[in-house]
PDB file of N, CA and C in Angstrom:
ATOM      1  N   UNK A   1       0.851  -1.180   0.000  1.00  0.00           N
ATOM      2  CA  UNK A   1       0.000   0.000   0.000  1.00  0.00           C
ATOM      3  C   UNK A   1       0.888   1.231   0.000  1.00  0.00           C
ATOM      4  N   UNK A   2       0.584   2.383  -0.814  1.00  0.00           N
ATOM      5  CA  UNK A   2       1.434   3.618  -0.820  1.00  0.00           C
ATOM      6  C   UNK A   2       1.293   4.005   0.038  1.00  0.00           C
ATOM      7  N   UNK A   3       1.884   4.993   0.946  1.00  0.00           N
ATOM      8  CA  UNK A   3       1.644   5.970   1.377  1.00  0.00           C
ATOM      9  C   UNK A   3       1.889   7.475   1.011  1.00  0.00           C
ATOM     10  N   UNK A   4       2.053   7.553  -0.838  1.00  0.00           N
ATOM     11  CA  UNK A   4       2.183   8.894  -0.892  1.00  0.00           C
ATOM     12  C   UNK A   4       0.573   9.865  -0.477  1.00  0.00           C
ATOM     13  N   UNK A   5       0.558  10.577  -0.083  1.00  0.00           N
ATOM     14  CA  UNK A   5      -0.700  11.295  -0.224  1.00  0.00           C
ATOM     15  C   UNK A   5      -1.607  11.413  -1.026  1.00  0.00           C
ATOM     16  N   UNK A   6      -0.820  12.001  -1.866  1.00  0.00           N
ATOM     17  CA  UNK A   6      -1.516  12.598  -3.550  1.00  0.00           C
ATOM     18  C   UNK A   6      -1.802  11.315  -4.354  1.00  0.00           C
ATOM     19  N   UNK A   7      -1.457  10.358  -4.223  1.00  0.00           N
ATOM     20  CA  UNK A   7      -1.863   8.872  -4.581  1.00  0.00           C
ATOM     21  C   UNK A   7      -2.905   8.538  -4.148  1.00  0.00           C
ATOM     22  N   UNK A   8      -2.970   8.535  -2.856  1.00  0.00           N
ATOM     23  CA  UNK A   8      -4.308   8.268  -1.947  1.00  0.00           C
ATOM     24  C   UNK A   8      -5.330   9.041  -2.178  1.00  0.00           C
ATOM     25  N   UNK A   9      -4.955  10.370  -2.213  1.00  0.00           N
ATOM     26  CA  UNK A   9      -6.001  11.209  -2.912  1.00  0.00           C
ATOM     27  C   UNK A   9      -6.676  10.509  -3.870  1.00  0.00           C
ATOM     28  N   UNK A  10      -5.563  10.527  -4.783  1.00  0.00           N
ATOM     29  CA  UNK A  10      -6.482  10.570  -5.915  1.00  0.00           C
ATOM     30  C   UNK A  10      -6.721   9.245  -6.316  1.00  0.00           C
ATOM     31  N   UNK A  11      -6.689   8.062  -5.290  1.00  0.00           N
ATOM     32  CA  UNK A  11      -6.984   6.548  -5.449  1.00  0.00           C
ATOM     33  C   UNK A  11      -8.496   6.783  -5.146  1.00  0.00           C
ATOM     34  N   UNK A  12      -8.936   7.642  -3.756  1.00  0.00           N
ATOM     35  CA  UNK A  12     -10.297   7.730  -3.419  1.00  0.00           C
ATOM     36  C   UNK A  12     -10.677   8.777  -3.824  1.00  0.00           C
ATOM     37  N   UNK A  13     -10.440   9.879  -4.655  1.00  0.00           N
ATOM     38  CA  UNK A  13     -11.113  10.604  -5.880  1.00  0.00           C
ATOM     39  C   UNK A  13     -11.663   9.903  -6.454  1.00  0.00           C
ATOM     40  N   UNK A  14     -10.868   8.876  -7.305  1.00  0.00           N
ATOM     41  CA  UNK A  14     -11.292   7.428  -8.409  1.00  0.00           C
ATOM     42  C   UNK A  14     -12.508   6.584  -7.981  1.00  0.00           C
ATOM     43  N   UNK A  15     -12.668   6.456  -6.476  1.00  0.00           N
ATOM     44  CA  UNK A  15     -13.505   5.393  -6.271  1.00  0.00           C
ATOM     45  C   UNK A  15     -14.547   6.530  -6.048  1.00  0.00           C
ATOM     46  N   UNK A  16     -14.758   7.430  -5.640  1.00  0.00           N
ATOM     47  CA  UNK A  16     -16.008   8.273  -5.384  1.00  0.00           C
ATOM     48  C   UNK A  16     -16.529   9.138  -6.531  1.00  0.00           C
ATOM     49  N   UNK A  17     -15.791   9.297  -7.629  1.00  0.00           N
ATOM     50  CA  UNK A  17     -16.066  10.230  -8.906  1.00  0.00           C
ATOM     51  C   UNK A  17     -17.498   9.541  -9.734  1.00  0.00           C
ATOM     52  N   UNK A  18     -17.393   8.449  -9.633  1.00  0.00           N
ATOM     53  CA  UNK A  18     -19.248   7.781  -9.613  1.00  0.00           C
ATOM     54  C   UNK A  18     -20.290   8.216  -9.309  1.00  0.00           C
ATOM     55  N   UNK A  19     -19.716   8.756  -8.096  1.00  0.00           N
ATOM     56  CA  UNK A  19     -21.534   8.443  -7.433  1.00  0.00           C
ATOM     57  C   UNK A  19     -22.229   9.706  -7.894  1.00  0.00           C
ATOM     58  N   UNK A  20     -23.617   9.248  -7.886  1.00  0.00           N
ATOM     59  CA  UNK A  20     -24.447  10.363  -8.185  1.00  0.00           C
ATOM     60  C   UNK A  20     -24.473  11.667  -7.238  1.00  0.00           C
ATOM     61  N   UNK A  21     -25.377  12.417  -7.731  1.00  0.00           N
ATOM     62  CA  UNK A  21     -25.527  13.654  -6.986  1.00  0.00           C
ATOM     63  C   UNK A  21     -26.826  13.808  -6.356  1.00  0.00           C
ATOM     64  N   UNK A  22     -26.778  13.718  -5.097  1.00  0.00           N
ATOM     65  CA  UNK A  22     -27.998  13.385  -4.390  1.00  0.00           C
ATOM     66  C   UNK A  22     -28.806  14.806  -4.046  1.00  0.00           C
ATOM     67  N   UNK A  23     -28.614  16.092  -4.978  1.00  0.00           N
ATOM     68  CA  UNK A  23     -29.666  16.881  -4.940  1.00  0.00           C
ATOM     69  C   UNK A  23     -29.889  16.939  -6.036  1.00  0.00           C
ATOM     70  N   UNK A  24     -29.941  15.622  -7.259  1.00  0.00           N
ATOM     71  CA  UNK A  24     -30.345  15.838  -8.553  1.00  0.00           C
ATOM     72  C   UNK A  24     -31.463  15.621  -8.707  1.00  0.00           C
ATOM     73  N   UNK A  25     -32.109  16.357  -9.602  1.00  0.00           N
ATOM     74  CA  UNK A  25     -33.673  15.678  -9.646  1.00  0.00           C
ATOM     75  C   UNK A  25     -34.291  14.278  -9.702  1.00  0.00           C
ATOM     76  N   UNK A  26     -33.738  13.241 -10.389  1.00  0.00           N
ATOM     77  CA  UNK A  26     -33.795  12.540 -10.195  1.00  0.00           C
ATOM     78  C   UNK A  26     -33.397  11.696  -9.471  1.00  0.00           C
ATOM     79  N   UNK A  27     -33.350  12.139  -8.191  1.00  0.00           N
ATOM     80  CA  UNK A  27     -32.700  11.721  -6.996  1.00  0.00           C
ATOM     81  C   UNK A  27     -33.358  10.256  -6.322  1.00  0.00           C
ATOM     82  N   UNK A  28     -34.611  10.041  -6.239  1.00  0.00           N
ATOM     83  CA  UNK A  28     -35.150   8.876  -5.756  1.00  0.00           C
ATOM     84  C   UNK A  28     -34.969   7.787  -6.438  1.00  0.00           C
ATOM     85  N   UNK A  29     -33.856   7.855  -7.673  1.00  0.00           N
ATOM     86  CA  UNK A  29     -33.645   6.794  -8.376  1.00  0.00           C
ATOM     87  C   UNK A  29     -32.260   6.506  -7.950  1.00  0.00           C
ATOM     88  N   UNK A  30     -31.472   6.981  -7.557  1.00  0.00           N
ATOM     89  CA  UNK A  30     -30.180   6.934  -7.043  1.00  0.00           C
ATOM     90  C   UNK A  30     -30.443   5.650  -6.313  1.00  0.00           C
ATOM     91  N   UNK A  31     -28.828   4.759  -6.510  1.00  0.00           N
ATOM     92  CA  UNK A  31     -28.970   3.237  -5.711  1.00  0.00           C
ATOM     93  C   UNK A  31     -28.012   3.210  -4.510  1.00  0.00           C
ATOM     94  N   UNK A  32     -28.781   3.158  -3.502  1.00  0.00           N
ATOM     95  CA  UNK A  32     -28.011   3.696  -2.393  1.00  0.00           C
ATOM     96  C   UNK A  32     -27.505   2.382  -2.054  1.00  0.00           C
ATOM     97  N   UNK A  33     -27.287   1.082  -2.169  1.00  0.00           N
ATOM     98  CA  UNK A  33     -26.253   0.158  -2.121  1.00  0.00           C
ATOM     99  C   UNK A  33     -25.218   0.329  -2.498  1.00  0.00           C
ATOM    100  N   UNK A  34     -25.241   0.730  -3.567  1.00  0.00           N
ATOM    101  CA  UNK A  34     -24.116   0.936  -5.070  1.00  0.00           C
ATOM    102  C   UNK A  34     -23.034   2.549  -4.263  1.00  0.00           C
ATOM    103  N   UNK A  35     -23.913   3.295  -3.645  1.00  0.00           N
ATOM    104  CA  UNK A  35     -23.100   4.390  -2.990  1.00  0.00           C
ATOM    105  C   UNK A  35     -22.537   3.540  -1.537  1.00  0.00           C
ATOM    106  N   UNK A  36     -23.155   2.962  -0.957  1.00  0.00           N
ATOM    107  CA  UNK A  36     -23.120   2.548  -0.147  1.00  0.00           C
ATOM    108  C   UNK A  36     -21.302   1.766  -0.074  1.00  0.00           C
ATOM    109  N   UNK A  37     -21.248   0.721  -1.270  1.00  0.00           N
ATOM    110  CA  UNK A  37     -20.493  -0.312  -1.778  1.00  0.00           C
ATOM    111  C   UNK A  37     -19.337   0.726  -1.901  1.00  0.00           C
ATOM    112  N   UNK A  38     -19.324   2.256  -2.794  1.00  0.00           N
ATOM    113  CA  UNK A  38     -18.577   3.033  -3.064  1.00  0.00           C
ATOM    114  C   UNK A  38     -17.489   3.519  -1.661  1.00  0.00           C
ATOM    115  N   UNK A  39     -18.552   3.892  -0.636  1.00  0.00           N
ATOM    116  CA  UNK A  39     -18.104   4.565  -0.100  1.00  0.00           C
ATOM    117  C   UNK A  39     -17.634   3.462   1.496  1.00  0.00           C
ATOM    118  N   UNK A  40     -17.921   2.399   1.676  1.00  0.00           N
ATOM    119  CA  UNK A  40     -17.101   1.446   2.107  1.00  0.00           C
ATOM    120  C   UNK A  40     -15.734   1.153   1.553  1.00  0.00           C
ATOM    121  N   UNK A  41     -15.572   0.807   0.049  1.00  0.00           N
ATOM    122  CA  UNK A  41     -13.950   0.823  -0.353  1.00  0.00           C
ATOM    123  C   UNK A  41     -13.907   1.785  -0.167  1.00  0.00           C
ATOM    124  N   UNK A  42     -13.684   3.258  -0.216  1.00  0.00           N
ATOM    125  CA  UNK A  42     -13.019   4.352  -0.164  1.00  0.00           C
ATOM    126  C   UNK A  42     -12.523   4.416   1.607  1.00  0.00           C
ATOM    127  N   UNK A  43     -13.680   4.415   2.264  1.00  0.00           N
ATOM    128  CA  UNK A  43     -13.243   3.457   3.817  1.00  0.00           C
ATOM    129  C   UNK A  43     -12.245   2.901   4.041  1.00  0.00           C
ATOM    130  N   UNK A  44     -12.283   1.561   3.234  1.00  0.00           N
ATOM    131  CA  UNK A  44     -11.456   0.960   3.659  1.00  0.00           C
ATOM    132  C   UNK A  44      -9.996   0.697   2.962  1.00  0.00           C
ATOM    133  N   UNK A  45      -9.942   1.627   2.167  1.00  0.00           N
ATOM    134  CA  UNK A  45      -8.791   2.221   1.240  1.00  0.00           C
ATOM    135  C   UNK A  45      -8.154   2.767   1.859  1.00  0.00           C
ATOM    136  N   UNK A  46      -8.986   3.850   2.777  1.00  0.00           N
ATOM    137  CA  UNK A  46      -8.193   4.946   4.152  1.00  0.00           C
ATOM    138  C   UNK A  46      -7.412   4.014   4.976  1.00  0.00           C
ATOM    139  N   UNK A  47      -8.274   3.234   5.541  1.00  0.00           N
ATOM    140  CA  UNK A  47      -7.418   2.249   6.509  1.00  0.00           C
ATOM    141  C   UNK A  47      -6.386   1.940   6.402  1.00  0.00           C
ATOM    142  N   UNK A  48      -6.701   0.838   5.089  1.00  0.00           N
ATOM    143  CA  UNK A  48      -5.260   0.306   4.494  1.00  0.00           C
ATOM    144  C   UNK A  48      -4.210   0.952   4.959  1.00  0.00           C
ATOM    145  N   UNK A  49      -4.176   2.575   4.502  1.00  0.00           N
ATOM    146  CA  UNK A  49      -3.362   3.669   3.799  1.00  0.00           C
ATOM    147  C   UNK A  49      -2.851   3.726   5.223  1.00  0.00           C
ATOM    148  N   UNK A  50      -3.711   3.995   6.482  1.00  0.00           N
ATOM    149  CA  UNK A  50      -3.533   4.540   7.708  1.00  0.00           C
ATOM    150  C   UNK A  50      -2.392   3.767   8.413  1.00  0.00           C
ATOM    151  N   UNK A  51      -2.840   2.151   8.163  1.00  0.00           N
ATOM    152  CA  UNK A  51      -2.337   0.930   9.117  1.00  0.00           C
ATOM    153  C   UNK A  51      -1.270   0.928   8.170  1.00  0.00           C
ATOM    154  N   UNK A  52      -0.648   1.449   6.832  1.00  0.00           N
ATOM    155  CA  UNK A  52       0.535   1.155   6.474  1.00  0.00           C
ATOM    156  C   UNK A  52       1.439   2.132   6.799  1.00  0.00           C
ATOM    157  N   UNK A  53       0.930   3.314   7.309  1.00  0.00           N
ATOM    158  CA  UNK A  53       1.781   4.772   8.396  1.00  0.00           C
ATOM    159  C   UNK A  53       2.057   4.181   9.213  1.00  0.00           C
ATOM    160  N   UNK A  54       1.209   3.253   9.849  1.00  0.00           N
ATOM    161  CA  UNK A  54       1.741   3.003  11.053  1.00  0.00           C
ATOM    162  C   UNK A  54       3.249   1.679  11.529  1.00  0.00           C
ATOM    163  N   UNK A  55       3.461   1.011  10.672  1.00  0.00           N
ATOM    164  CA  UNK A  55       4.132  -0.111  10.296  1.00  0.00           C
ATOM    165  C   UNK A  55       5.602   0.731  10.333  1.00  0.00           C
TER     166      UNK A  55
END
């Protein structure tokens, strides 16, 4: 796992640049698993990133 920053950044830029925009009008169609799924890896991407600072 890196620990450059700007990597990490922009590893969980990558995983969140998906998701919809939840004041769009068509908002009640949005799949909140699918954000859900998104924003768990980006979670647990941090971690990774965190527990390999710490090593």
């Amino acid at each position: 796992m890196t620990t450059d920053p700007d990597q990490i950044r922009a590893m969980v830029a990558a995983l969140l640049a998906d998701l919809p925009d939840p004041s769009a009008d068509d908002a009640e169609h949005i799949d909140v698993e699918r954000i859900a799924a998104s924003l768990e890896e980006a979670h647990d991407l941090l971690v990774r990133a965190l527990e390999s600072v710490e090593r």
